[in-house]
PDB file of N, CA and C in Angstrom:
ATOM      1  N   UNK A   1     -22.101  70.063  12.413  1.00  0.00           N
ATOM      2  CA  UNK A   1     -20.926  69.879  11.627  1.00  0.00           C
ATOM      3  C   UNK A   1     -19.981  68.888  12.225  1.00  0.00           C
ATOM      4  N   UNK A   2     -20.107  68.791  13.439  1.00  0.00           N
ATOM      5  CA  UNK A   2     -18.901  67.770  14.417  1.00  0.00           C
ATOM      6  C   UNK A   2     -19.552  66.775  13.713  1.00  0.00           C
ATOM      7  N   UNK A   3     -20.838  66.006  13.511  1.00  0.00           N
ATOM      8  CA  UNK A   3     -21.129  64.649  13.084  1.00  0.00           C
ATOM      9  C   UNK A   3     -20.520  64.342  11.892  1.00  0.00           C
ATOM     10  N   UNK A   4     -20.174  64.999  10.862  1.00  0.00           N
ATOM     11  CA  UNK A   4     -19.626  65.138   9.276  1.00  0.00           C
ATOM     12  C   UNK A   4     -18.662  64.480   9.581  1.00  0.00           C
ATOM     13  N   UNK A   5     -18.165  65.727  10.168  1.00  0.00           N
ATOM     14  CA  UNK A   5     -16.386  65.732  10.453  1.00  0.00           C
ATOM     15  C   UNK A   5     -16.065  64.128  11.407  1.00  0.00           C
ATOM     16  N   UNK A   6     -16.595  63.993  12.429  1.00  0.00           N
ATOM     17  CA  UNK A   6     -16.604  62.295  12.890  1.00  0.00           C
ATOM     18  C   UNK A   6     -16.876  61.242  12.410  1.00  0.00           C
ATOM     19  N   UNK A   7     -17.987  61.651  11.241  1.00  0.00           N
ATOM     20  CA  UNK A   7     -17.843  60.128  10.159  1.00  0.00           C
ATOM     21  C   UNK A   7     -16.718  60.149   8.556  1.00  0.00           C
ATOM     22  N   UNK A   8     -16.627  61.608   8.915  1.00  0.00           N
ATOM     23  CA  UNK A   8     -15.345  61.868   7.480  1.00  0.00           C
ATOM     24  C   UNK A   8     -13.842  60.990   8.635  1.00  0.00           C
ATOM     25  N   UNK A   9     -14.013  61.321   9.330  1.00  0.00           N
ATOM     26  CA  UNK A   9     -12.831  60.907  10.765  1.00  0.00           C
ATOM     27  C   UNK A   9     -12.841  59.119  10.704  1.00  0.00           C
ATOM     28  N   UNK A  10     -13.794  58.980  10.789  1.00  0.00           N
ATOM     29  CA  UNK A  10     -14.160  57.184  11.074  1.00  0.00           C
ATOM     30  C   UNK A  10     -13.981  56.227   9.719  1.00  0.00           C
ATOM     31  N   UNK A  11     -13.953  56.800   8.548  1.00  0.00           N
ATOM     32  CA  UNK A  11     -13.867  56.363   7.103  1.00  0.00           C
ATOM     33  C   UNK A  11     -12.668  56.504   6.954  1.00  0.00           C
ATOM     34  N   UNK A  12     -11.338  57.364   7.458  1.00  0.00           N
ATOM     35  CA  UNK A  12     -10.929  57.286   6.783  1.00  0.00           C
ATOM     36  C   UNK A  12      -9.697  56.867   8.485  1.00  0.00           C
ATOM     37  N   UNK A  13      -9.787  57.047   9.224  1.00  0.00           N
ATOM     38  CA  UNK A  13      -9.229  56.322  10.574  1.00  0.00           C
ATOM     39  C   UNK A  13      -8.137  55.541  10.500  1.00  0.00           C
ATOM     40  N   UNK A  14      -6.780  55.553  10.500  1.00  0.00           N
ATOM     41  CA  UNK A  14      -5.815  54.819  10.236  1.00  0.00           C
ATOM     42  C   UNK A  14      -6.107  53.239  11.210  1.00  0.00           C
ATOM     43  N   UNK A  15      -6.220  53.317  12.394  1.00  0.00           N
ATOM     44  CA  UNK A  15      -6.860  52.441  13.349  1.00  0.00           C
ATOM     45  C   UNK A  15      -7.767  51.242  12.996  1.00  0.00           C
ATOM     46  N   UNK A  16      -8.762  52.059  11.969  1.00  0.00           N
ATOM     47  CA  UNK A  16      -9.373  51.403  11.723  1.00  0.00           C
ATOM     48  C   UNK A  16      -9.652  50.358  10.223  1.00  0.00           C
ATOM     49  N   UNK A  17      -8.949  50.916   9.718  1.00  0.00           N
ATOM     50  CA  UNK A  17      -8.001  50.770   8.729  1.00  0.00           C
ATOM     51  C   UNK A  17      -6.910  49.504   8.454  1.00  0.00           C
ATOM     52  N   UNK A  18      -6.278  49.975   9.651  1.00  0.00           N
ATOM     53  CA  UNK A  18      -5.156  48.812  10.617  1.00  0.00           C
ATOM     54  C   UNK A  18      -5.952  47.065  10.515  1.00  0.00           C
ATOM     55  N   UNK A  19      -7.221  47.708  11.426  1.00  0.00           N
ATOM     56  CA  UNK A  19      -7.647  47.012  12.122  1.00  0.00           C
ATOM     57  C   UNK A  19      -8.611  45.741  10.914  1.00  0.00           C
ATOM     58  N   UNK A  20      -9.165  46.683   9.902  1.00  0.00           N
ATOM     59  CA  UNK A  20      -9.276  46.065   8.798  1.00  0.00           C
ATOM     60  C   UNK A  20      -8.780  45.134   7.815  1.00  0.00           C
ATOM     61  N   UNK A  21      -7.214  45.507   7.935  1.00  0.00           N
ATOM     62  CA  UNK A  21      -6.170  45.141   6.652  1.00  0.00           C
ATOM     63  C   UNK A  21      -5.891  43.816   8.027  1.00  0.00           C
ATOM     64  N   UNK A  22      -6.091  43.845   9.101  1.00  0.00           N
ATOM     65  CA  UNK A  22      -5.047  42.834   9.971  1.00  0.00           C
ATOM     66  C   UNK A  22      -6.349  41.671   9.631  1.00  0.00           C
ATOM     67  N   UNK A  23      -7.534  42.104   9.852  1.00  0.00           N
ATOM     68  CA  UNK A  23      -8.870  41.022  10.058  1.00  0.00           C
ATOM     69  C   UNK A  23      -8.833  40.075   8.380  1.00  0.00           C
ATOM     70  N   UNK A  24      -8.074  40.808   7.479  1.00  0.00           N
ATOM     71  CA  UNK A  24      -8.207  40.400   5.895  1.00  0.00           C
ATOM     72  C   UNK A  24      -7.337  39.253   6.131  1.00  0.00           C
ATOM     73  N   UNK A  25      -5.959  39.724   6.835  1.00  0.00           N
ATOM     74  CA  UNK A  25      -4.902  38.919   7.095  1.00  0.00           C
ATOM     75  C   UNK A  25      -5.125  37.928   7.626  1.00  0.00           C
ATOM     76  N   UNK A  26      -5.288  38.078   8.409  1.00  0.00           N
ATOM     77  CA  UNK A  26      -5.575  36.686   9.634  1.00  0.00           C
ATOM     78  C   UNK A  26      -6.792  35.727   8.651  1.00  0.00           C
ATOM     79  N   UNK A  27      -7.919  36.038   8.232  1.00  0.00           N
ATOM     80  CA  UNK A  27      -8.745  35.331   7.607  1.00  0.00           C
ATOM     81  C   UNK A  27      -7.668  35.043   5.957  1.00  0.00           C
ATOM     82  N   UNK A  28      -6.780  35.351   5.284  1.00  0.00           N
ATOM     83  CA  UNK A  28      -6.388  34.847   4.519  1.00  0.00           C
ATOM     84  C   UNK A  28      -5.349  33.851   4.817  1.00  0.00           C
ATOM     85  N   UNK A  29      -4.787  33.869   6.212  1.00  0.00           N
ATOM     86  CA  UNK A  29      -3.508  32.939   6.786  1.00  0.00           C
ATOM     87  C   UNK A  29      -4.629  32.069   7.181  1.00  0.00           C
ATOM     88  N   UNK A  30      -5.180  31.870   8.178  1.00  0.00           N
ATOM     89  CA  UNK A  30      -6.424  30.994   8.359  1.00  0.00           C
ATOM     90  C   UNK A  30      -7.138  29.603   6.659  1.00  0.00           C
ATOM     91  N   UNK A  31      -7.294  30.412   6.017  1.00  0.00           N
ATOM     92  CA  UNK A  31      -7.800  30.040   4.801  1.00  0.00           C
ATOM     93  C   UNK A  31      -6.499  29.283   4.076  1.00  0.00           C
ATOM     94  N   UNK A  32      -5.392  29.370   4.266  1.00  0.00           N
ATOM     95  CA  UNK A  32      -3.918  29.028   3.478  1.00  0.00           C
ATOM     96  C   UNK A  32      -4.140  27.831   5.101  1.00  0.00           C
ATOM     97  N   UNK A  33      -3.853  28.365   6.055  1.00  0.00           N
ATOM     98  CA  UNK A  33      -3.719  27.166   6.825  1.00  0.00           C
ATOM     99  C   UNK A  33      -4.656  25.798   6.824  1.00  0.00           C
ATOM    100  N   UNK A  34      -6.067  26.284   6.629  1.00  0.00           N
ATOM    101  CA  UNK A  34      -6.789  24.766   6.471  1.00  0.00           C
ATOM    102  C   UNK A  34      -6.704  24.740   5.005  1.00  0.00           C
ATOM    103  N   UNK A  35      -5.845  25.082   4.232  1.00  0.00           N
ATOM    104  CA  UNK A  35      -5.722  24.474   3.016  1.00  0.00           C
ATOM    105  C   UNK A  35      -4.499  23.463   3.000  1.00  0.00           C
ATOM    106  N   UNK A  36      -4.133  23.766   3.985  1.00  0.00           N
ATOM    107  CA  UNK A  36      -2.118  22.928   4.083  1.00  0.00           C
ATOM    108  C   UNK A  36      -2.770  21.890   5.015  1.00  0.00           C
ATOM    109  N   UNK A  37      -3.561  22.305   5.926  1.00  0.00           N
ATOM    110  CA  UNK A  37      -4.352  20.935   6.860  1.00  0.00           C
ATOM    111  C   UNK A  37      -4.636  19.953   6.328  1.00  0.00           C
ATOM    112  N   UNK A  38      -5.676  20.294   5.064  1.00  0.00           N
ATOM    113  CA  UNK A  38      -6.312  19.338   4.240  1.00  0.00           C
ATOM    114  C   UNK A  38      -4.818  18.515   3.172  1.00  0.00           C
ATOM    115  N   UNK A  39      -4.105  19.137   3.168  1.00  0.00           N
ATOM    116  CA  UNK A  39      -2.776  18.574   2.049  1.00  0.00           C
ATOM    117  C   UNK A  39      -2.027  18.077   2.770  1.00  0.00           C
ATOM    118  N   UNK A  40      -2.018  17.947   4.472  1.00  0.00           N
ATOM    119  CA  UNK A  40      -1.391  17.380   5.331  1.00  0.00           C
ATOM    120  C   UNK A  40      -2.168  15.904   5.306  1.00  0.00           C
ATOM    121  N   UNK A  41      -3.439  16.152   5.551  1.00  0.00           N
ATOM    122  CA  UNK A  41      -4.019  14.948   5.573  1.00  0.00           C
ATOM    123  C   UNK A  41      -3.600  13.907   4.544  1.00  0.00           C
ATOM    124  N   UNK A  42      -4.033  14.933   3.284  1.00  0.00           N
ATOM    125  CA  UNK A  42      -4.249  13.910   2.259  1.00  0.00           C
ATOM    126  C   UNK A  42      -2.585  12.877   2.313  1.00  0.00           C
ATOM    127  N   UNK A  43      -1.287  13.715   2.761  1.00  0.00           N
ATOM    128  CA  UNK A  43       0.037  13.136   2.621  1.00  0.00           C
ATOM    129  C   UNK A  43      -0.353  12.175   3.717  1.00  0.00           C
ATOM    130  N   UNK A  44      -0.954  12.507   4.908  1.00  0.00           N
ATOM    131  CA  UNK A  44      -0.702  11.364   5.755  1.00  0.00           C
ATOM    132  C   UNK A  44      -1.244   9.813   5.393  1.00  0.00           C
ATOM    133  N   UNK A  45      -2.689  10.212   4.435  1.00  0.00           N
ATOM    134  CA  UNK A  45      -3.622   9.274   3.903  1.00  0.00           C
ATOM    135  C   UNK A  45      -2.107   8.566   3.293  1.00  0.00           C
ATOM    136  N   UNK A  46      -1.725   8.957   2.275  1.00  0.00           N
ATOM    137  CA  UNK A  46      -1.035   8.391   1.008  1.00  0.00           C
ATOM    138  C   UNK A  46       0.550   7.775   1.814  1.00  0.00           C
ATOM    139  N   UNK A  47       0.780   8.376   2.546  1.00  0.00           N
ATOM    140  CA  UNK A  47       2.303   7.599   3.602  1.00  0.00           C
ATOM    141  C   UNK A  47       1.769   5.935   3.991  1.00  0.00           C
ATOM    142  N   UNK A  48       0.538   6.669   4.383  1.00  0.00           N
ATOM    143  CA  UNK A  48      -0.024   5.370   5.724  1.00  0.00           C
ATOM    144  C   UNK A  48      -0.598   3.918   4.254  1.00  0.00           C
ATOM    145  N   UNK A  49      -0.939   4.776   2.724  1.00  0.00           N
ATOM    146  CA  UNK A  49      -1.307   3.516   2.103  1.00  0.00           C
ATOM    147  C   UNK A  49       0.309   2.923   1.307  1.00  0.00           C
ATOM    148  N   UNK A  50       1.244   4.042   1.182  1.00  0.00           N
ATOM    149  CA  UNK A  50       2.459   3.396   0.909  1.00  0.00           C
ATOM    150  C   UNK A  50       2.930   2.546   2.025  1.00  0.00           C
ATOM    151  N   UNK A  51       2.528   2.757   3.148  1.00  0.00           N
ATOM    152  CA  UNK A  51       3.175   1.495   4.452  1.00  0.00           C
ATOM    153  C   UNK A  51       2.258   0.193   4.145  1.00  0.00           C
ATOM    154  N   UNK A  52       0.988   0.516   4.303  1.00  0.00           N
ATOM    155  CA  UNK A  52       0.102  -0.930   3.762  1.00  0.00           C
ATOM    156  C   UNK A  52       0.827  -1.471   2.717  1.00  0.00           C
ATOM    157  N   UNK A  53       1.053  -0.437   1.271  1.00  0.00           N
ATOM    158  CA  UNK A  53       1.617  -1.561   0.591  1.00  0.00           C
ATOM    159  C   UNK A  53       2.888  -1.859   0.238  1.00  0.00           C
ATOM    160  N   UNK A  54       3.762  -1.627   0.968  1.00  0.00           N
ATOM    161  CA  UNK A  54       5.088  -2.471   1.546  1.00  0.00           C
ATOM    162  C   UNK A  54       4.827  -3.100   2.297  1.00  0.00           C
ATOM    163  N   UNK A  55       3.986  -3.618   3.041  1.00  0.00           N
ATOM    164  CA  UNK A  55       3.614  -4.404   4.244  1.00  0.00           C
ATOM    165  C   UNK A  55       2.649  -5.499   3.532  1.00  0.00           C
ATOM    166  N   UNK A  56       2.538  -5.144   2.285  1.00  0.00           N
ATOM    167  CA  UNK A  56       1.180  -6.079   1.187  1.00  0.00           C
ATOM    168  C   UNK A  56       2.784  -6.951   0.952  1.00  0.00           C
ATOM    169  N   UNK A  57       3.678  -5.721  -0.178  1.00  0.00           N
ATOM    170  CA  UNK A  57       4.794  -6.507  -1.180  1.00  0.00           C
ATOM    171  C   UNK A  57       5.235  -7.586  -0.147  1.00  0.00           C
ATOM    172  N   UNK A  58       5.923  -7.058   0.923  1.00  0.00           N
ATOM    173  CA  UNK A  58       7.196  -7.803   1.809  1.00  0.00           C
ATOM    174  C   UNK A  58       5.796  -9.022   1.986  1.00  0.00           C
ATOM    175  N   UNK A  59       4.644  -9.131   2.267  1.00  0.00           N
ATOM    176  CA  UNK A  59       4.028 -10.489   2.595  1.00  0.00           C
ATOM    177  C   UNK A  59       3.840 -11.347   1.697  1.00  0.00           C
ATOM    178  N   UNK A  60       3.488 -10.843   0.493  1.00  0.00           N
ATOM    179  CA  UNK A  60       3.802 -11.202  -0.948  1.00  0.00           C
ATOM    180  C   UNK A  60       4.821 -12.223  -1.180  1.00  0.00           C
ATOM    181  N   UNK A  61       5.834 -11.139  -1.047  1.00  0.00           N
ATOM    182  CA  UNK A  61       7.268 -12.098  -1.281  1.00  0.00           C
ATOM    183  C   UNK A  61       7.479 -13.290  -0.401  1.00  0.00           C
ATOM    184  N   UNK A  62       7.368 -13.067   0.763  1.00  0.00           N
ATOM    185  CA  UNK A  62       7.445 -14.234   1.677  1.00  0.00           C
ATOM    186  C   UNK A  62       6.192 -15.142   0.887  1.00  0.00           C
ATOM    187  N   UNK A  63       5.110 -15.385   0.813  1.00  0.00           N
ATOM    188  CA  UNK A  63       4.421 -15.877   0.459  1.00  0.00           C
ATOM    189  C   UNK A  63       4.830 -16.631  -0.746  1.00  0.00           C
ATOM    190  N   UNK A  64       5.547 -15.798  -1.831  1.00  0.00           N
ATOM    191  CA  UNK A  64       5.816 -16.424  -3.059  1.00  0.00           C
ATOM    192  C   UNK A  64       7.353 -17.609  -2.560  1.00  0.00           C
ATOM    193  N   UNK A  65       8.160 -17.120  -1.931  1.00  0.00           N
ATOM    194  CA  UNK A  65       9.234 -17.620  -1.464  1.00  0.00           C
ATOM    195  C   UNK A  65       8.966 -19.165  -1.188  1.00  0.00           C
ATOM    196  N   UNK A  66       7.451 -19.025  -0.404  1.00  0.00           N
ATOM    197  CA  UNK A  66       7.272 -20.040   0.432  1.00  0.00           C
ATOM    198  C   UNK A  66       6.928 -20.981  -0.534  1.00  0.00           C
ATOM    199  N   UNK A  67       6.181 -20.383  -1.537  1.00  0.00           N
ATOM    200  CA  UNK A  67       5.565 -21.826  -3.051  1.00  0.00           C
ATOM    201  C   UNK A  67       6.436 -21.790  -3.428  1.00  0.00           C
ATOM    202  N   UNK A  68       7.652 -20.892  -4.208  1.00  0.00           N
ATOM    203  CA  UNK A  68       8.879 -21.693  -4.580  1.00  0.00           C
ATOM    204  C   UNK A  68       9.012 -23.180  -3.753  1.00  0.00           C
ATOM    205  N   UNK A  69       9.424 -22.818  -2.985  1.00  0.00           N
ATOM    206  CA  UNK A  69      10.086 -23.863  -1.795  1.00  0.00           C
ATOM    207  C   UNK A  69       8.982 -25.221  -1.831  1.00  0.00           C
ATOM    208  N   UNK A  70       7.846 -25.222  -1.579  1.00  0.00           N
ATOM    209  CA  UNK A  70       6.531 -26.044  -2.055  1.00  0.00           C
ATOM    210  C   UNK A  70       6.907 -26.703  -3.349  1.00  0.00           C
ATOM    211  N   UNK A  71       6.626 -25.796  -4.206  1.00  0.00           N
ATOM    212  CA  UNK A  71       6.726 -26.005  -5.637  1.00  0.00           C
ATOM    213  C   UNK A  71       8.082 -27.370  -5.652  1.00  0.00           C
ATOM    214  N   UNK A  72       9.453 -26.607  -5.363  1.00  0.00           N
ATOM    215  CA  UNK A  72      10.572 -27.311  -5.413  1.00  0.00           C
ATOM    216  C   UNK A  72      10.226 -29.011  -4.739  1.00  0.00           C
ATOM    217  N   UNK A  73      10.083 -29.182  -3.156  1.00  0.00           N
ATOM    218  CA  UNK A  73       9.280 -29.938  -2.701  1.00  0.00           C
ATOM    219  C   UNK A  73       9.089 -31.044  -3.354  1.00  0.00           C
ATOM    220  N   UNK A  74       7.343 -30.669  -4.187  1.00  0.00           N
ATOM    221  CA  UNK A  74       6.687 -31.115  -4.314  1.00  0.00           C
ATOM    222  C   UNK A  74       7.836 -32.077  -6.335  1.00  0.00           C
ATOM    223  N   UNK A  75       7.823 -30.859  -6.603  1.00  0.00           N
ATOM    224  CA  UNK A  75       9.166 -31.699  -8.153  1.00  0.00           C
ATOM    225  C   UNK A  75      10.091 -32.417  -7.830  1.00  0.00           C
ATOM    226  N   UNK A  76      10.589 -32.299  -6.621  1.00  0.00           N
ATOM    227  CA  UNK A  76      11.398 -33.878  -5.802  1.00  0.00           C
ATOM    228  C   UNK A  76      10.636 -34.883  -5.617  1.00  0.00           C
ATOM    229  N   UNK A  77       9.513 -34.058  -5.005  1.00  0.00           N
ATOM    230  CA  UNK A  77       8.523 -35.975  -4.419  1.00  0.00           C
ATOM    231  C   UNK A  77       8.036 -36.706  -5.963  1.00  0.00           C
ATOM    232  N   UNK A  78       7.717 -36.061  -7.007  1.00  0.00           N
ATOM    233  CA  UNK A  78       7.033 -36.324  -8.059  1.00  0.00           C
ATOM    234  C   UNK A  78       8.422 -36.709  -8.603  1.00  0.00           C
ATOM    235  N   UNK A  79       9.646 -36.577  -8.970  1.00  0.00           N
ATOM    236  CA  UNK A  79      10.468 -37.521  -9.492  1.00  0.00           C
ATOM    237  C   UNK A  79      10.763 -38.648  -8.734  1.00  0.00           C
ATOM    238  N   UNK A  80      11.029 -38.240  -7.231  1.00  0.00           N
ATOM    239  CA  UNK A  80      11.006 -39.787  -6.932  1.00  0.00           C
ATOM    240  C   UNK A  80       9.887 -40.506  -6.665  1.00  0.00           C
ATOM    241  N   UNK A  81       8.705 -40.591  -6.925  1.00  0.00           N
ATOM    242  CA  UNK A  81       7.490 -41.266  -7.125  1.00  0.00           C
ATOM    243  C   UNK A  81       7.611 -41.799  -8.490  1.00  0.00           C
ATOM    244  N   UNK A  82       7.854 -40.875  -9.693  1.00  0.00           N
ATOM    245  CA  UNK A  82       8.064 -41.354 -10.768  1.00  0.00           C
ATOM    246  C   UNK A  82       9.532 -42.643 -11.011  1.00  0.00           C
ATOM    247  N   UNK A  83      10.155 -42.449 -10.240  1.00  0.00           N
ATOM    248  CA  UNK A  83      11.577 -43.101 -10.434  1.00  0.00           C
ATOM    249  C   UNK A  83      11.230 -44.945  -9.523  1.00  0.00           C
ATOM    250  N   UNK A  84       9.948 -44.465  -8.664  1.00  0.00           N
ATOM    251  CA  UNK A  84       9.541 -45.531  -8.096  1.00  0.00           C
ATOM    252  C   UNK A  84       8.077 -46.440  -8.737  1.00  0.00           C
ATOM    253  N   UNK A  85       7.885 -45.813  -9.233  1.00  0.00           N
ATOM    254  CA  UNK A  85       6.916 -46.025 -10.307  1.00  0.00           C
ATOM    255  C   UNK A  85       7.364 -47.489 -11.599  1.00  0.00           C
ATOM    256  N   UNK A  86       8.845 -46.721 -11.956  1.00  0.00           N
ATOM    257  CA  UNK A  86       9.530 -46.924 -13.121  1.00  0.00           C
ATOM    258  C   UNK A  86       9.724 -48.280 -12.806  1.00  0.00           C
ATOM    259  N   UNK A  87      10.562 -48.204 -11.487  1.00  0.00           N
ATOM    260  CA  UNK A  87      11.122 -48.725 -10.525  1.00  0.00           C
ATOM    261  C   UNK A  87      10.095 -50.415 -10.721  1.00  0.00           C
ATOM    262  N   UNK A  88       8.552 -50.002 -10.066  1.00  0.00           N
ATOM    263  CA  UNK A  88       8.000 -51.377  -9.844  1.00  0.00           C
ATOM    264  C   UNK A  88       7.238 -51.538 -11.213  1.00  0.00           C
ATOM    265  N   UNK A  89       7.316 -50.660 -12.148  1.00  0.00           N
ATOM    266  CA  UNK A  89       7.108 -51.491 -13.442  1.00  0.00           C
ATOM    267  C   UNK A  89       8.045 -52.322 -13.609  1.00  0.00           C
ATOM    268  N   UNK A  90       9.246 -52.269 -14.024  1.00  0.00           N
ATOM    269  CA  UNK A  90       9.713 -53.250 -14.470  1.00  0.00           C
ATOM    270  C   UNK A  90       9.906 -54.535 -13.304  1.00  0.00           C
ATOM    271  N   UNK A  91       9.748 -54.197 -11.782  1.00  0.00           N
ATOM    272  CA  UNK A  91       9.412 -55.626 -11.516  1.00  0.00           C
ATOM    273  C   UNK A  91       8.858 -56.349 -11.902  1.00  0.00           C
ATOM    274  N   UNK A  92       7.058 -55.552 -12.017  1.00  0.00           N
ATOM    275  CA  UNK A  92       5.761 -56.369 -12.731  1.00  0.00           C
ATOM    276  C   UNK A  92       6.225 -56.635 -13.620  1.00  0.00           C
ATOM    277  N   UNK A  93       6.744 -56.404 -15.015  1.00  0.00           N
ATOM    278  CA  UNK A  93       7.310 -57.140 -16.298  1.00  0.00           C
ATOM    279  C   UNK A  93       8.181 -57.780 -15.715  1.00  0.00           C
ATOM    280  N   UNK A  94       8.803 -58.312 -15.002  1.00  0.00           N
ATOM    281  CA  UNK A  94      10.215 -59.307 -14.963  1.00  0.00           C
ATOM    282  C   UNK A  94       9.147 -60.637 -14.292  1.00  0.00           C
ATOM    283  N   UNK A  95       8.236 -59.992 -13.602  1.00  0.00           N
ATOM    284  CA  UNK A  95       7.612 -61.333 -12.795  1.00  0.00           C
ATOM    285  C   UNK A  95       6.935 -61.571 -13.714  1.00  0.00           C
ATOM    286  N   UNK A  96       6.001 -61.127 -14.805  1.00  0.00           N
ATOM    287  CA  UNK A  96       5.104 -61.373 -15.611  1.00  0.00           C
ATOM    288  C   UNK A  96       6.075 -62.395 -16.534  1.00  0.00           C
ATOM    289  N   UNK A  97       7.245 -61.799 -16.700  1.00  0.00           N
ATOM    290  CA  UNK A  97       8.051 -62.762 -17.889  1.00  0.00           C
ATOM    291  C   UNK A  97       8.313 -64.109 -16.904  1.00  0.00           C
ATOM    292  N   UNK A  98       8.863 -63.806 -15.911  1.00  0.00           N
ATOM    293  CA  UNK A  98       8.813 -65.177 -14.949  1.00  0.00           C
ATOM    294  C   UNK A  98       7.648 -66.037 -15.414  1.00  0.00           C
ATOM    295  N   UNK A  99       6.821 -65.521 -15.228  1.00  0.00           N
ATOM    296  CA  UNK A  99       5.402 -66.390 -14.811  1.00  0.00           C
ATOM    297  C   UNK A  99       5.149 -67.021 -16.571  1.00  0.00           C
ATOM    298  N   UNK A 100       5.212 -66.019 -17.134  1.00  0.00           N
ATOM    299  CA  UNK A 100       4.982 -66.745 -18.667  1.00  0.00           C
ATOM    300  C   UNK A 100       5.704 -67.924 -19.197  1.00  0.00           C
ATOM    301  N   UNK A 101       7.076 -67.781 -18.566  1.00  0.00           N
ATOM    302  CA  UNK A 101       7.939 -68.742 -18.727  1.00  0.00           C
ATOM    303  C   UNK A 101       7.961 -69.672 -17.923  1.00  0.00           C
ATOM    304  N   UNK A 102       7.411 -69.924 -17.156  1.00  0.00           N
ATOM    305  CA  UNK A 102       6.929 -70.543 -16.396  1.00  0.00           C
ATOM    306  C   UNK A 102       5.987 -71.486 -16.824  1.00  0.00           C
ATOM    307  N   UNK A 103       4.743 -70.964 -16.929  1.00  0.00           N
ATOM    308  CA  UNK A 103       4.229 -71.717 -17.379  1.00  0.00           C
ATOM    309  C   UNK A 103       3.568 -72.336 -18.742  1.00  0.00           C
TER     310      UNK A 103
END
């Protein structure tokens, strides 16, 4: 009868019981923790590609800044090429009229 009574004892064991409800615990904090691990990561992934791309824009901009400035440049040299252009046409016509009258 003691064996009954020691497994009626062991089933129903506050101790063990305890010891049960704590092992549920710990494996459900465990399970919540590598779930926040993995959502840690993923934030660190997504910080580190928002720094790449502010570090893309800001090179960007400098970059575009810089062809403005090119761009501008280059619409100065092309008017005054054109203005020099203009410029030795009408020499060639003034000498051409020279020369016609001339001879």
């Amino acid at each position: 009868m003691s064996d009954s009574s020691a497994s009626d004892n062991s089933e129903t064991d506050p101790l063990a019981e305890a010891e049960a409800r704590l092992l549920a615990a710990i494996g459900k904090v465990e399970r919540r923790m590598s779930a926040l691990a993995g959502r840690i990561g993923d934030a660190e992934g997504d910080v580190r590609a928002a720094r790449h791309a502010d570090e893309d824009r800001a090179r960007l901009a400098d970059q575009l800044d810089a062809a403005r400035a090119r761009e501008a440049e280059l619409a100065e040299a092309a008017e005054e090429a054109g203005l020099a252009l203009d410029e030795a046409m009408g020499e060639l016509r003034a000498a051409l009229s020279a020369a016609g009258g001339a001879a």
